[in-house]
Each structure stands twice: as structure tokens, then as C-alpha cells.
Protein backbone atom coordinates (compact mmCIF):
# COMPACT_ATOMS: atom_id res chain seq x y z
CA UNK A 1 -41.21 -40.35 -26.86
CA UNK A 2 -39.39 -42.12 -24.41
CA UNK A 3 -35.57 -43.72 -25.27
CA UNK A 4 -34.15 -46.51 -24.05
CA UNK A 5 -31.10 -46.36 -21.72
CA UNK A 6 -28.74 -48.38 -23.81
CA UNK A 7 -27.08 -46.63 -26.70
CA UNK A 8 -25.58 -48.33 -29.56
CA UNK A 9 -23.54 -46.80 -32.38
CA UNK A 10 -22.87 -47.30 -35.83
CA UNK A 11 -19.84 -46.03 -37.38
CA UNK A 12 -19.50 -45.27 -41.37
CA UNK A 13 -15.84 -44.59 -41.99
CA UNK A 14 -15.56 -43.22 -46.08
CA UNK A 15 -12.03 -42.69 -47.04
CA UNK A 16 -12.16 -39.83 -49.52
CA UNK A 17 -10.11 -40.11 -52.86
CA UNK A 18 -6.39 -39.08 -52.62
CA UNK A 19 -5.53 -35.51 -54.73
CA UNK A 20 -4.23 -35.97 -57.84
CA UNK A 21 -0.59 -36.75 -57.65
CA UNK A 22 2.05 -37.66 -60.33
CA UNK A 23 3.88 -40.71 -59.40
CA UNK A 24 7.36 -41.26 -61.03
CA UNK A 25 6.90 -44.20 -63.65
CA UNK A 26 10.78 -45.36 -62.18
CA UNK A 27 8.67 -46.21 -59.01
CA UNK A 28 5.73 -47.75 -59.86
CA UNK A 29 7.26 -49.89 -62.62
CA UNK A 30 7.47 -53.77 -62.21
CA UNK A 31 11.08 -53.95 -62.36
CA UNK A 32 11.45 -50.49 -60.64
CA UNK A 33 15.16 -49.65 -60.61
CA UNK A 34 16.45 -52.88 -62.16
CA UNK A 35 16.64 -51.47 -65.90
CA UNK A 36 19.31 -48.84 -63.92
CA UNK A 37 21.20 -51.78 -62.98
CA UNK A 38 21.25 -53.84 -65.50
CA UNK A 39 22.40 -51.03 -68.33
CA UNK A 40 25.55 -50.28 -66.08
CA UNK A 41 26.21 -53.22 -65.49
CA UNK A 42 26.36 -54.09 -69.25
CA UNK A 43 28.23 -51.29 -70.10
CA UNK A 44 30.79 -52.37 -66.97
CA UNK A 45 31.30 -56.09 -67.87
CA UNK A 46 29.31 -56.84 -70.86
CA UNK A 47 27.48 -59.36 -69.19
CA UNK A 48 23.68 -60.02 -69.17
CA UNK A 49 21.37 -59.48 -65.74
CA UNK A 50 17.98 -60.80 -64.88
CA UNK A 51 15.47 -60.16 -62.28
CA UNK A 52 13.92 -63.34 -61.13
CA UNK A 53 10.67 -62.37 -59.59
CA UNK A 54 8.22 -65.52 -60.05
CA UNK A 55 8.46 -69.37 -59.99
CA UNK A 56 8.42 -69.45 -63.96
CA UNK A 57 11.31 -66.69 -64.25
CA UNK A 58 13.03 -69.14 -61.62
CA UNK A 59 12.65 -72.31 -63.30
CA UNK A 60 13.67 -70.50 -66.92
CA UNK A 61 17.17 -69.59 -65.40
CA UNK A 62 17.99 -72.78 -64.24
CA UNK A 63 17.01 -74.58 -67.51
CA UNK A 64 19.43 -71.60 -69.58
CA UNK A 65 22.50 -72.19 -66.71
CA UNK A 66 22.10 -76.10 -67.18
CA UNK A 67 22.31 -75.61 -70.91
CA UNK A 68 25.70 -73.41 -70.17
CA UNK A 69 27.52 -75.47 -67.78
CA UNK A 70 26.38 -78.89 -67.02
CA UNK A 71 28.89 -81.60 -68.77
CA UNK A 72 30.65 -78.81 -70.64
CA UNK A 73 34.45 -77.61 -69.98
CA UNK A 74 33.02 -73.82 -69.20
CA UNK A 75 35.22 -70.64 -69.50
CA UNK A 76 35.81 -67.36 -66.93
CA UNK A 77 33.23 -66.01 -69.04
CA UNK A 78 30.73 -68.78 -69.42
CA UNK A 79 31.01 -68.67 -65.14
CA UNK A 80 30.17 -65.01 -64.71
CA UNK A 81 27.75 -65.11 -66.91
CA UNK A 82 25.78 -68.15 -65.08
CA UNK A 83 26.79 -66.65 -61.77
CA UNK A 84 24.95 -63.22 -62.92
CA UNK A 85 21.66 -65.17 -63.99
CA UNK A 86 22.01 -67.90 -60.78
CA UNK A 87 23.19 -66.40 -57.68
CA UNK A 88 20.30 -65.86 -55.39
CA UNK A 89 22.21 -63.81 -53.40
CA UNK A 90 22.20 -61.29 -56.15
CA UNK A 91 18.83 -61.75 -56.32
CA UNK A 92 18.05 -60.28 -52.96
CA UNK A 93 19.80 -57.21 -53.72
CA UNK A 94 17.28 -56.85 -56.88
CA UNK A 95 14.71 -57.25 -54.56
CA UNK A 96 15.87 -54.83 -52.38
CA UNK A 97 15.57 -52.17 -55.04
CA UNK A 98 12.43 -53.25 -55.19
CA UNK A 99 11.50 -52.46 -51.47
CA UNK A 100 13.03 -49.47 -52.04
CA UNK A 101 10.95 -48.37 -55.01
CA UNK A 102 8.11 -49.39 -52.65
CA UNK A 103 8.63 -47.56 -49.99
CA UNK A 104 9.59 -44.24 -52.31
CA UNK A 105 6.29 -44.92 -53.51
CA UNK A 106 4.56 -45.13 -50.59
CA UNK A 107 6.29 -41.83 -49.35
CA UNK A 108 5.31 -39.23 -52.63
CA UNK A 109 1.85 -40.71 -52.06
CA UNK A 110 -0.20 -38.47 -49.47
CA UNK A 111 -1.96 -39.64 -47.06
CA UNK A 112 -6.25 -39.20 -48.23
CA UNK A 113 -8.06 -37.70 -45.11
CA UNK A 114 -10.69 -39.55 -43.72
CA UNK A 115 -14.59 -38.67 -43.27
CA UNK A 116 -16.21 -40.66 -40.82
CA UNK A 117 -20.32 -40.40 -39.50
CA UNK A 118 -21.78 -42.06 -36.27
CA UNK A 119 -25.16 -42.34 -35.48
CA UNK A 120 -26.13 -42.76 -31.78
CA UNK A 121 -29.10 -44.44 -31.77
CA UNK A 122 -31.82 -46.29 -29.39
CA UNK A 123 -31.47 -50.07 -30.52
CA UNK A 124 -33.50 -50.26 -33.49
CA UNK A 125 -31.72 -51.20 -36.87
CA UNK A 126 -33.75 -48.04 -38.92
CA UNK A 127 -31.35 -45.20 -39.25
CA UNK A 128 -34.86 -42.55 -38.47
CA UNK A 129 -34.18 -43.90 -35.23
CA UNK A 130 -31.27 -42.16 -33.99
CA UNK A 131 -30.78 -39.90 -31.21
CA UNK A 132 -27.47 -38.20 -32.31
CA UNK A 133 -25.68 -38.34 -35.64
CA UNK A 134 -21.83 -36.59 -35.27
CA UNK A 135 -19.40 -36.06 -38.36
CA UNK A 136 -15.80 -35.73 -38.52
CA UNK A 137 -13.29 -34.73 -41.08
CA UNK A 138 -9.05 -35.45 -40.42
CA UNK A 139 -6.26 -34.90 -42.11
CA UNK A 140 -2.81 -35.04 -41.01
CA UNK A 141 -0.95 -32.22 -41.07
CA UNK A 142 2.60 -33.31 -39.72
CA UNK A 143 2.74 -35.93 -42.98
CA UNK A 144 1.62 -32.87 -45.51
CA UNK A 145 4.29 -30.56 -43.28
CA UNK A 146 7.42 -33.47 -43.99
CA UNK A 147 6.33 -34.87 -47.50
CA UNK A 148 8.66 -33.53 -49.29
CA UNK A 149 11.76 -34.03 -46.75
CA UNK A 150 10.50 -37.60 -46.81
CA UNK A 151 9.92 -38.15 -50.94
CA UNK A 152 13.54 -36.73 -51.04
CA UNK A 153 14.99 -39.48 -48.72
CA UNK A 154 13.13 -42.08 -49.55
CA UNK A 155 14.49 -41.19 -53.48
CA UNK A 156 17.45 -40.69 -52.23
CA UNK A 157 17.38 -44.82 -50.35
CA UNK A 158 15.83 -45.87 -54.20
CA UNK A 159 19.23 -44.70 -56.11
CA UNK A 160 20.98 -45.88 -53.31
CA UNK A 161 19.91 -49.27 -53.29
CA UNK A 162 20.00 -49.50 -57.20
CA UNK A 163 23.95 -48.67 -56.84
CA UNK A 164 24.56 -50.82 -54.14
CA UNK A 165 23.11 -53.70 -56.82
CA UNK A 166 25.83 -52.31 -59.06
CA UNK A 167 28.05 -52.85 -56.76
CA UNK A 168 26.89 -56.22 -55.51
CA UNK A 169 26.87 -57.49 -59.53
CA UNK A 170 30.60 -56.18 -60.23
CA UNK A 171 31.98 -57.88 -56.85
CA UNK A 172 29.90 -61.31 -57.97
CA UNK A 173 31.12 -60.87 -61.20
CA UNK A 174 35.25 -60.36 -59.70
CA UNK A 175 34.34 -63.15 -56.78
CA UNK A 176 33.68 -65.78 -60.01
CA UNK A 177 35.94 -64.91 -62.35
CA UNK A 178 38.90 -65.05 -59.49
CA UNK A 179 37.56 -68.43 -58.37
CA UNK A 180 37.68 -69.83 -61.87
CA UNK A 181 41.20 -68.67 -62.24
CA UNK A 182 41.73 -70.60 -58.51
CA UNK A 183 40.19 -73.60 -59.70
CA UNK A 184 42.02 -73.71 -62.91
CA UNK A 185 45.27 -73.16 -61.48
CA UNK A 186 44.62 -75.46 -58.79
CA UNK A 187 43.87 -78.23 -61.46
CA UNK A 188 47.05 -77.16 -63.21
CA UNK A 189 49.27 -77.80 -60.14
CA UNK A 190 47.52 -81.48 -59.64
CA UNK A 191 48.36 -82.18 -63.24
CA UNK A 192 52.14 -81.02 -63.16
CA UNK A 193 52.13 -82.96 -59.72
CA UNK A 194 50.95 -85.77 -61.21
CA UNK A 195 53.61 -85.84 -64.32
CA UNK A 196 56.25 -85.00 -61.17
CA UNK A 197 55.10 -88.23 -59.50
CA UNK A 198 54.88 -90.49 -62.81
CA UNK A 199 58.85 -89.44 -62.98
CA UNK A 200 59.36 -89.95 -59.50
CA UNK A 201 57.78 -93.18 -59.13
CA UNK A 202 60.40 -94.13 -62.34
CA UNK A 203 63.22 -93.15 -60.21
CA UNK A 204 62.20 -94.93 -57.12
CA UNK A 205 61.77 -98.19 -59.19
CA UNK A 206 65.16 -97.54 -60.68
CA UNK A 207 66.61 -97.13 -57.00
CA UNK A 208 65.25 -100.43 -56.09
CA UNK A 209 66.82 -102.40 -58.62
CA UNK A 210 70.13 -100.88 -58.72
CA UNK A 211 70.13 -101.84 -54.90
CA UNK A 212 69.28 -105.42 -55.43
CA UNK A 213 72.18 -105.62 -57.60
CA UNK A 214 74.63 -103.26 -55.47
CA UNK A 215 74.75 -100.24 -57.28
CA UNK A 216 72.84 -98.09 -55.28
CA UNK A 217 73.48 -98.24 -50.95
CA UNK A 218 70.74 -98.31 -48.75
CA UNK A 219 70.86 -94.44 -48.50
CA UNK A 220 70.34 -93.08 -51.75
CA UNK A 221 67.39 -95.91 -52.14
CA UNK A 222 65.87 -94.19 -49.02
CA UNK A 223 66.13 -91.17 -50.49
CA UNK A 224 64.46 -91.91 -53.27
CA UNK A 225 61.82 -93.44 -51.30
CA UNK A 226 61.53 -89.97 -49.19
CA UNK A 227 60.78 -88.01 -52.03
CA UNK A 228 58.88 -89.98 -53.80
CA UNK A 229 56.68 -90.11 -50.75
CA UNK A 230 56.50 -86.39 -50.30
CA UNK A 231 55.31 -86.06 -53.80
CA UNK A 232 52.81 -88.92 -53.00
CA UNK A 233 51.45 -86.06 -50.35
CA UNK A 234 51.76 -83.02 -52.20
CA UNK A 235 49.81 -84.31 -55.06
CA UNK A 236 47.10 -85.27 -52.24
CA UNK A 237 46.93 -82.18 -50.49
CA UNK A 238 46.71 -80.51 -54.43
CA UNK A 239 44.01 -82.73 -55.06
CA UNK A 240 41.96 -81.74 -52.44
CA UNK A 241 42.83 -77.64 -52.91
CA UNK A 242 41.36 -78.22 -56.40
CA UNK A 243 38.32 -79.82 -55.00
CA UNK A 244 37.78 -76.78 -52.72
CA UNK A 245 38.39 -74.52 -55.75
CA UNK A 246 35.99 -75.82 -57.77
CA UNK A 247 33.47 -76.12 -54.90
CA UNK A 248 33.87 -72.04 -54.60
CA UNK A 249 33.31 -71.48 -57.72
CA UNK A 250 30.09 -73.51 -57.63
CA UNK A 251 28.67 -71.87 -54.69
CA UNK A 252 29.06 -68.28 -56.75
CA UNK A 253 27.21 -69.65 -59.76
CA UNK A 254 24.48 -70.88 -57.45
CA UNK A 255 24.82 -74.55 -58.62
CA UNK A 256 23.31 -77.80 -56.68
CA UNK A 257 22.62 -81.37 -57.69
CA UNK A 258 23.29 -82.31 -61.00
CA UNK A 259 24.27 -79.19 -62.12
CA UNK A 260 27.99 -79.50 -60.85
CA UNK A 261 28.42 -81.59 -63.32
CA UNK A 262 30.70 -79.28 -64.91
CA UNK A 263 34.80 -79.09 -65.56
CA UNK A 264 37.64 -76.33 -65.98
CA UNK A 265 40.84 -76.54 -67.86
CA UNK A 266 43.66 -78.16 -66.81
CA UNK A 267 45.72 -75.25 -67.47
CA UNK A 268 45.33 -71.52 -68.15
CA UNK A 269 45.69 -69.10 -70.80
CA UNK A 270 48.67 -67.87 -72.03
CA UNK A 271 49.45 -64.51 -70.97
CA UNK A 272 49.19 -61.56 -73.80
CA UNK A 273 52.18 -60.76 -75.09
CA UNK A 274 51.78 -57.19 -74.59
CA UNK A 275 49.11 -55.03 -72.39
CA UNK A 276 47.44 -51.85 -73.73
CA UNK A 277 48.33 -48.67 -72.22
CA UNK A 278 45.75 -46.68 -70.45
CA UNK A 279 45.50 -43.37 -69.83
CA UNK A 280 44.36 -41.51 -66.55
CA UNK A 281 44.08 -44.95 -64.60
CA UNK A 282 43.34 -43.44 -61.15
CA UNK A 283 40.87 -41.11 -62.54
CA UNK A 284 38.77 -43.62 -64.65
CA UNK A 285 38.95 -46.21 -61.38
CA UNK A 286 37.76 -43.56 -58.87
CA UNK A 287 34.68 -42.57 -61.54
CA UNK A 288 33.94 -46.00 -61.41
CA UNK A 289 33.86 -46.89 -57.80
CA UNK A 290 30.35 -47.61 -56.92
CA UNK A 291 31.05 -48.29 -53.09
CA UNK A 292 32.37 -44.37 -53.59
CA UNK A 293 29.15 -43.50 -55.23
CA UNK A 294 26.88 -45.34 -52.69
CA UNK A 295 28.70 -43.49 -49.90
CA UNK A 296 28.41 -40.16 -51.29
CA UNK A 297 24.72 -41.13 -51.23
CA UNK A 298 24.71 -41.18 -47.76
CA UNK A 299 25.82 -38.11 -46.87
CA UNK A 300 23.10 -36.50 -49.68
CA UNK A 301 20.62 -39.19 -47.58
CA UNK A 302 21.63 -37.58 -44.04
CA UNK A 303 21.02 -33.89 -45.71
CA UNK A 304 17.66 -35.09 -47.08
CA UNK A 305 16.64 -36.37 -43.45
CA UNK A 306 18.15 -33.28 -42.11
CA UNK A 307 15.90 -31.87 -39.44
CA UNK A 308 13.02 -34.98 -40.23
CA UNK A 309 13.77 -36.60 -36.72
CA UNK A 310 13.25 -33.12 -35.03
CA UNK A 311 10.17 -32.85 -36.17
CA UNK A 312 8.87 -36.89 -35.84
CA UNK A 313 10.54 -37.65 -32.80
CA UNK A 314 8.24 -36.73 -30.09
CA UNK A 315 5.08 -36.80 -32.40
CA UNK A 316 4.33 -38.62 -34.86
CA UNK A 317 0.77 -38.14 -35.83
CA UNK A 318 -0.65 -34.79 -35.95
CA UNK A 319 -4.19 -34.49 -36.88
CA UNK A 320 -6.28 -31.25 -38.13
CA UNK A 321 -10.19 -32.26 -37.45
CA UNK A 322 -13.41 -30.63 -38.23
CA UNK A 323 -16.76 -32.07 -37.17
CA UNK A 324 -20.21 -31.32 -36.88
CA UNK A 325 -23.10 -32.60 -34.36
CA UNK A 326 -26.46 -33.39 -34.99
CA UNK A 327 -28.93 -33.85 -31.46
CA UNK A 328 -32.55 -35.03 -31.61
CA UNK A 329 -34.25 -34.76 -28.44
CA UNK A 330 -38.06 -35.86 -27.43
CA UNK A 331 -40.57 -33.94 -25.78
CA UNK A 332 -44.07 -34.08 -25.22
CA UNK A 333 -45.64 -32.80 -27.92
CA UNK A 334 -43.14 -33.91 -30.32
CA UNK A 335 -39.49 -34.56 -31.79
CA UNK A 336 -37.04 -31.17 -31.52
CA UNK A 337 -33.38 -31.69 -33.49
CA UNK A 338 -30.61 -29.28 -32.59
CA UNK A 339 -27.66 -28.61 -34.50
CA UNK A 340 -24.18 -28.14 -33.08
């Protein structure tokens, strides 16, 4: 039997089945981490969460927001609350949670070693027609040998980014309600400004006519002219501060178009007569510093990945292979296969 000189190869690659492994549910949920983050929240501020992740869930906030806001006098609490549901900046940080849960998932799940078979053959299609069949079996070793540094980080990232929505919710939720209190009191300024220059413009009218009949000298008529001209100013410039309030507090609760179509009081409200005391007030507010809690995370993240970088840095994939080789050669007489 006589081969030709051009060998061609076919390569089967079979990925074998990964070992059973048990997954956390808190990573391969839907809304992984976001049920975390909405429950403190809640029990933080009261206030309701969602997690926009398709077109529909899009379109189904807007429509609830509109319903809250647009052509309605809204309150501090009517603005968080659309802020919380609107703000697609918020958004991203649920999103990132859900990277994170990704990649935590990614990480506890090990890597399935991979058979592969070639045959070396002479150029026809029939596999009887081979000259060489070889076989090898890989695993890596270096991702079995840091799995469980790695599952610990990577969990460690998840509960960091789920705090670090936490976070990102409670400082939206400050941001709006201090820009509603800015717009309101902004408005309340134009409005006294506005009664100042009503009173004003009174006087200046007065002024004039007692100087046409010689009550009043050209001086005081000027000065009455003067100030009722800086008020003229002030209540500009207060006009426009409120404008730029209100536009603030818009951009937080993620509204365009028609859906500024909104107003705030002209005034705010009265102060309590009295404030509740409160007991341990630097202990509760330290307990309840995320930013705190997200940075302790980081140190417990830089002891998780402790020694990882050693042992990744210069190599990253480290292979364990067993193989086998099959060799059929001709002869005169006949076909002889050798095993290797």
C-alpha cells in the first residue's frame, strides 16, 4: 500500500461535562444581588427600588413617574421616589451587581477538561483511511490550584458591588430630596421678591408724584428709583436661581420632554415644633455608613486575592495532558498498526 505525500487532518474536539458543582442560587438568579439592595434600602428610606432590565420594564417606569409628577405640585417624597424608579444612573449600578454576580459565577464554575482526537490521514474522506489517529486529554491545573482563592474574591466583588448600590440609592435619594428643598426655597425667595417689588414699585410711584408737586427733592426720588431698580435685579437673578433649581432636581429624577411638566411649592414646611431625641447618634450613623462597609470590603477583597497574583503573574495557563498514539503503517504483504 502506497500513501500519498500530502497529509491532511481532522480534528474532533469533545468537551466533556463539567463535575457536579453547586452554584449559589444568589448568583445565578435573574436579579442576582438586587433583592439585597432593595430590602436595605427599604428599611433605610422606605422608598421603593426597581431593576429595569428590558425595554417593557423601561417603558412601565416611565408611564408610573408620568402618572407621579407630570402637571402635579409633587412633594420631597413624591421626588425621591420617582428619582429611585427613573434615574438611569442608578440603573447602572444595578447592573453592575449584575456583572458582578456574573463573573462570581463564572469563577465557582470549573473549568471542564477537554478530549480532543485527530486522525492523520491520506486524503480520502473514509475515516478506515487514516495513517495515524492521536488522543489527548487536558485539564488545567493552575485554575483547580486557585479556585477557591478566586470564588472567594470574586464573592467578595458580588457583596461589594451590591453595597456600593446601597450606597449609590441613599446618596440619590439625599441628592433629590436636597434639590427639592433648593428649588422650593428658591421659589420662595422669587415670591417674597416679588411682594418686595409690588411695594417698591408703590413707593417709587409715590416718589414721583410728590416730586411733581414739590414734596419730595430730586434726591430722595432718585433714591427711590435706585432701589426700586435693585429689587428689579434681585428678583431677576432669583428667577433664574429657581430655574436652575428646578432644572437639578429634574436631572436626578431622570425627567425629559414633557415630563418636566411638573411644579414645587412656593414655600416650605413649617419646621416641627420639637425634634425627637436620639440615643447613641454616632454609633447608629457609623453602623450605617455603607461607604464604611464597602471599604472594609476591600481590605477582606485584598486578603481574598492575597498571594493570587503570585501565583498568575508569570503563568497563567497550566495544563496537565495525557494522550495516546495510534500508527498504521503499510508493508508488503499487508497493513501493521502500532500502538504508542
Amino acid at each position: 500500500m502506497r500513501f500519498r505525500s500530502l497529509p491532511i487532518i481532522v480534528g474532533v474536539p469533545l468537551v466533556l461535562g463539567a463535575c457536579a458543582t453547586a452554584i449559589p442560587g444568589a448568583y445565578t438568579d435573574p436579579n442576582a444581588g438586587f433583592a439585597t439592595v432593595s430590602g436595605q434600602t427599604s428599611a433605610a428610606i422606605g422608598k421603593r427600588t426597581a431593576f429595569a432590565q428590558t425595554q417593557a420594564q423601561n417603558d412601565a417606569l416611565a408611564r408610573e413617574v408620568r402618572a407621579m409628577v407630570q402637571g402635579k405640585t409633587i412633594s420631597a417624597d413624591t421626588a425621591v421616589q420617582a428619582a429611585l424608579l427613573n434615574n438611569k444612573g442608578l440603573q447602572a449600578s444595578y447592573a453592575n451587581v449584575g456583572l458582578s454576580a456574573a463573573e462570581a459565577w463564572q469563577q465557582a464554575t470549573p473549568e471542564n477538561p477537554v478530549v480532543s482526537i485527530g486522525f492523520l490521514g491520506i486524503g480520502a474522506a473514509e475515516l478506515g483511511a487514516y495513517r495515524a489517529i492521536e488522543g489527548l486529554i487536558a485539564t488545567n491545573i493552575l485554575d483547580a490550584r486557585t479556585r477557591k482563592q478566586r470564588v472567594a474574591l470574586a464573592d467578595v466583588n458580588f457583596r461589594t458591588a451590591q453595597l456600593e448600590a446601597v450606597n449609590d440609592t441613599l446618596t440619590l435619594a439625599s441628592q433629590t430630596r436636597r434639590a427639592w428643598i433648593n428649588a422650593v426655597a428658591a421659589f420662595e425667595t422669587v415670591s417674597y421678591l416679588k411682594r418686595a417689588k409690588a411695594t417698591s414699585d408703590a413707593g417709587s410711584e409715590l416718589a414721583r408724584k410728590l416730586g411733581e408737586t414739590g414734596a419730595l427733592n430730586k434726591a430722595g426720588q432718585a433714591r427711590e428709583q435706585a432701589f426700586n431698580a435693585e429689587l428689579a435685579g434681585q428678583l431677576a437673578q432669583a428667577r433664574l436661581t429657581a430655574i436652575r433649581a428646578k432644572e437639578d432636581l429634574t436631572r436626578l429624577m431622570g425627567l425629559w420632554g414633557a415630563d418636566v411638566d411638573y411644579y414645587v411649592p412656593d414655600a416650605l414646611p413649617a419646621l416641627p415644633r420639637s425634634v425627637g431625641r436620639i440615643a447613641n447618634v454616632e454609633a447608629k450613623a457609623l453602623q450605617n455608613r455603607f461607604d464604611l462597609r464597602v471599604a472594609k470590603l476591600g481590605l477582606e477583597a485584598q486578603a481574598a486575592a492575597f498571594g493570587l497574583t503570585d501565583q498568575t503573574r508569570l503563568v497563567t495557563d497550566l495544563e496537565l495532558i495525557a494522550g495516546f498514539e495510534a500508527e498504521r503503517e503499510a508493508e508488503d504483504g499487508g497493513t501493521s498498526v502500532d500502538c504508542h
